[in-house]
Protein backbone atom coordinates (compact mmCIF):
# COMPACT_ATOMS: atom_id res chain seq x y z
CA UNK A 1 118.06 103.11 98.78
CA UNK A 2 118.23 107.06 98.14
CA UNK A 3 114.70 108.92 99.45
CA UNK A 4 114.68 112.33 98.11
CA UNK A 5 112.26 114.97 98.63
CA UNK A 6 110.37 116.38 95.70
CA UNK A 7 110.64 120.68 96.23
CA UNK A 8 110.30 121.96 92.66
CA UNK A 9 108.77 121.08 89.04
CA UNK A 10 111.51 119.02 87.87
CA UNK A 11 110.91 116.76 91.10
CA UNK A 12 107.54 116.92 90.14
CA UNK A 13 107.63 116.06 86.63
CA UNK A 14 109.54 113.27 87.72
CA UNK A 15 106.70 111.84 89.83
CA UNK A 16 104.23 112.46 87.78
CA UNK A 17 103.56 108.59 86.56
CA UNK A 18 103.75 106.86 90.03
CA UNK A 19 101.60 110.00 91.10
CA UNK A 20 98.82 109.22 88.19
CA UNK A 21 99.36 105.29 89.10
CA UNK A 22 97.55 106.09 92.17
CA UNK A 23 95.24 109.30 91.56
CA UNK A 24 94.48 108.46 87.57
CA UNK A 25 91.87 111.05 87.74
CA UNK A 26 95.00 113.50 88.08
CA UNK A 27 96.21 112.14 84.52
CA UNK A 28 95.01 116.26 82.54
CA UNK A 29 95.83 117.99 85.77
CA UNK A 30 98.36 120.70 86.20
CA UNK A 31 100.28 118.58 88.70
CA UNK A 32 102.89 120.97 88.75
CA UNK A 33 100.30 124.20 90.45
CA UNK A 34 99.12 121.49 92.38
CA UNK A 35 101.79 120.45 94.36
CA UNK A 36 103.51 123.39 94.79
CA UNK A 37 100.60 124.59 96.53
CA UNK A 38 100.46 121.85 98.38
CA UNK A 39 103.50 122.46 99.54
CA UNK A 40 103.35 125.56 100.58
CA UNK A 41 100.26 123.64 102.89
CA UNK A 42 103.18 121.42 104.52
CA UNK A 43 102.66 118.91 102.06
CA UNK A 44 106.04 117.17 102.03
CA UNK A 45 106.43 114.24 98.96
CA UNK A 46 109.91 112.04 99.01
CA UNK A 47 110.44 109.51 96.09
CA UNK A 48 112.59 106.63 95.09
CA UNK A 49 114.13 107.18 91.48
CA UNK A 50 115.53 104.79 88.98
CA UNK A 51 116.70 105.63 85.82
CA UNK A 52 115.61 109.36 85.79
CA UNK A 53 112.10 108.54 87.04
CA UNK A 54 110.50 108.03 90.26
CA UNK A 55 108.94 104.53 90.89
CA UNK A 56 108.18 105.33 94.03
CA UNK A 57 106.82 107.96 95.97
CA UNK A 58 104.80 108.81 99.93
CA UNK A 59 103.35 112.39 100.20
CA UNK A 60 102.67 112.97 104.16
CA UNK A 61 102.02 116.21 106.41
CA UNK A 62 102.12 116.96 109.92
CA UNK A 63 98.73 117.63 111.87
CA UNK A 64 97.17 117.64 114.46
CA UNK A 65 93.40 116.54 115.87
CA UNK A 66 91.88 116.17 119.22
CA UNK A 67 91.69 112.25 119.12
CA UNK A 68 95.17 111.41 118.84
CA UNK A 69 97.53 114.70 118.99
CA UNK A 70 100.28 115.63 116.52
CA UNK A 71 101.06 112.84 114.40
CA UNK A 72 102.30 112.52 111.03
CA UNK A 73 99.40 111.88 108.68
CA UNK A 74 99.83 109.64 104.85
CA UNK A 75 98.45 110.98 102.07
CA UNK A 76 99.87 109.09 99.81
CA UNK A 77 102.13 106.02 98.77
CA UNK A 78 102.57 103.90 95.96
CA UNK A 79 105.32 102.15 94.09
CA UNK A 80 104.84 101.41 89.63
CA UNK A 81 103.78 98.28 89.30
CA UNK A 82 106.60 96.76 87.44
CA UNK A 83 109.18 97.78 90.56
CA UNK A 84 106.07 96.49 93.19
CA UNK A 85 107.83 93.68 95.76
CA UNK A 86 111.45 95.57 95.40
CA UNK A 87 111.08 97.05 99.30
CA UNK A 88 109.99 100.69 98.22
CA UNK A 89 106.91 100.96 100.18
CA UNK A 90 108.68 99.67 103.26
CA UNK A 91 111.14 101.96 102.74
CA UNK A 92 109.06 104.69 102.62
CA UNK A 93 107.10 103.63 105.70
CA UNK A 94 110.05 103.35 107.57
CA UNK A 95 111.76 106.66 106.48
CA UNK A 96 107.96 108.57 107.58
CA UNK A 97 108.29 106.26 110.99
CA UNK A 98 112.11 107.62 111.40
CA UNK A 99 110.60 111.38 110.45
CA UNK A 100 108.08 110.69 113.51
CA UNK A 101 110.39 109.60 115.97
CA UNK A 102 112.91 112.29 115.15
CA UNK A 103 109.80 114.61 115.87
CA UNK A 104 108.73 112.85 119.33
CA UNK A 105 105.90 112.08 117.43
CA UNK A 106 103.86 108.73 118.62
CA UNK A 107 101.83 108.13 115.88
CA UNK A 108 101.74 107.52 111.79
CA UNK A 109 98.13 107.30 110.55
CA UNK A 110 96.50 106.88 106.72
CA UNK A 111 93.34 106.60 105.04
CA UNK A 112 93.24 103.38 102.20
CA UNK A 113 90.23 102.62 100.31
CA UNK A 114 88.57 98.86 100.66
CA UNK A 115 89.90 97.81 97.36
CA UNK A 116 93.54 98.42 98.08
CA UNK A 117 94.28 94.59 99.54
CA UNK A 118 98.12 94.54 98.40
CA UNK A 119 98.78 97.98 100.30
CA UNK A 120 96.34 96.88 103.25
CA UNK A 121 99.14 93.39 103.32
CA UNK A 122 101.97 96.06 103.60
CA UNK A 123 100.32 98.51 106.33
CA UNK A 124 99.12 95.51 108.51
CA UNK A 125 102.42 94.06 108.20
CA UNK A 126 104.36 97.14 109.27
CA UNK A 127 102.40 97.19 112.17
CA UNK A 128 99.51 99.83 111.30
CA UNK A 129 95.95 98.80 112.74
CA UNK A 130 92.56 99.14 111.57
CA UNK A 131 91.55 101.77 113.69
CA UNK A 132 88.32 103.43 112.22
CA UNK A 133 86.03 104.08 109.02
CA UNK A 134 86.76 107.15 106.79
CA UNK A 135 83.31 108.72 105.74
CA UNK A 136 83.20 111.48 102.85
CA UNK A 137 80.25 112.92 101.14
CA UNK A 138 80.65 114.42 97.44
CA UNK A 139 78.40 117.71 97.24
């Protein structure tokens, strides 16, 4: 299975459905500005492609916070649903795990929202825990 990393517009453009599969309310935005932005903020974004179009794609960044030191933190996975039981988001787990280790890094952490049960099945099975609440407040 060939991981690549998404650095320029073309990558981008290439992403764009599996990214809108997962943030719909991305479907008008300049995706493009976005992202390259975002990585210029360390935001890295590897994908799976098949036919010309990624089916696949995690978008992760390196931080660091008082309760649990540098770690490698998940912004983002998700696989189209026709290609969905195919190994992708394993893959993609596993290749951010390898990224870790390769760092000395001891910990992989994401946020997932209540509704997500198929993705909860694949973190809990790849041995993430449920380790706190995530609280946000829209202003």
């Amino acid at each position: 299975m060939n991981i690549q990393q998404a650095t320029g517009i073309e990558d981008i453009q290439k992403c764009r459905d599996v990214i809108v599969c997962l943030r719909p309310h991305l479907a008008d935005a300049d995706l493009e500005d976005m992202l390259l932005s975002m990585f210029a903020e360390g935001y890295r974004l590897h994908y799976i492609e098949e036919n010309g179009r990624a089916v696949a794609f995690i978008g992760f960044r390196f931080l660091q916070f008082l309760f649990n030191g540098k770690h490698i933190y998940i912004d983002d996975l998700c696989s189209l649903p026709g290609t969905r039981g195919k190994g992708y988001g394993t893959a993609l787990l596993n290749f951010v795990d390898d990224i870790a280790r390769a760092n000395n890094l001891a910990t992989v952490t994401l946020d997932s929202g209540f509704q997500r049960n198929d993705a909860h099945r694949l973190y809990l099975n790849q041995g993430f825990n449920l380790a706190s609440f995530h609280f946000s407040k829209k202003l």
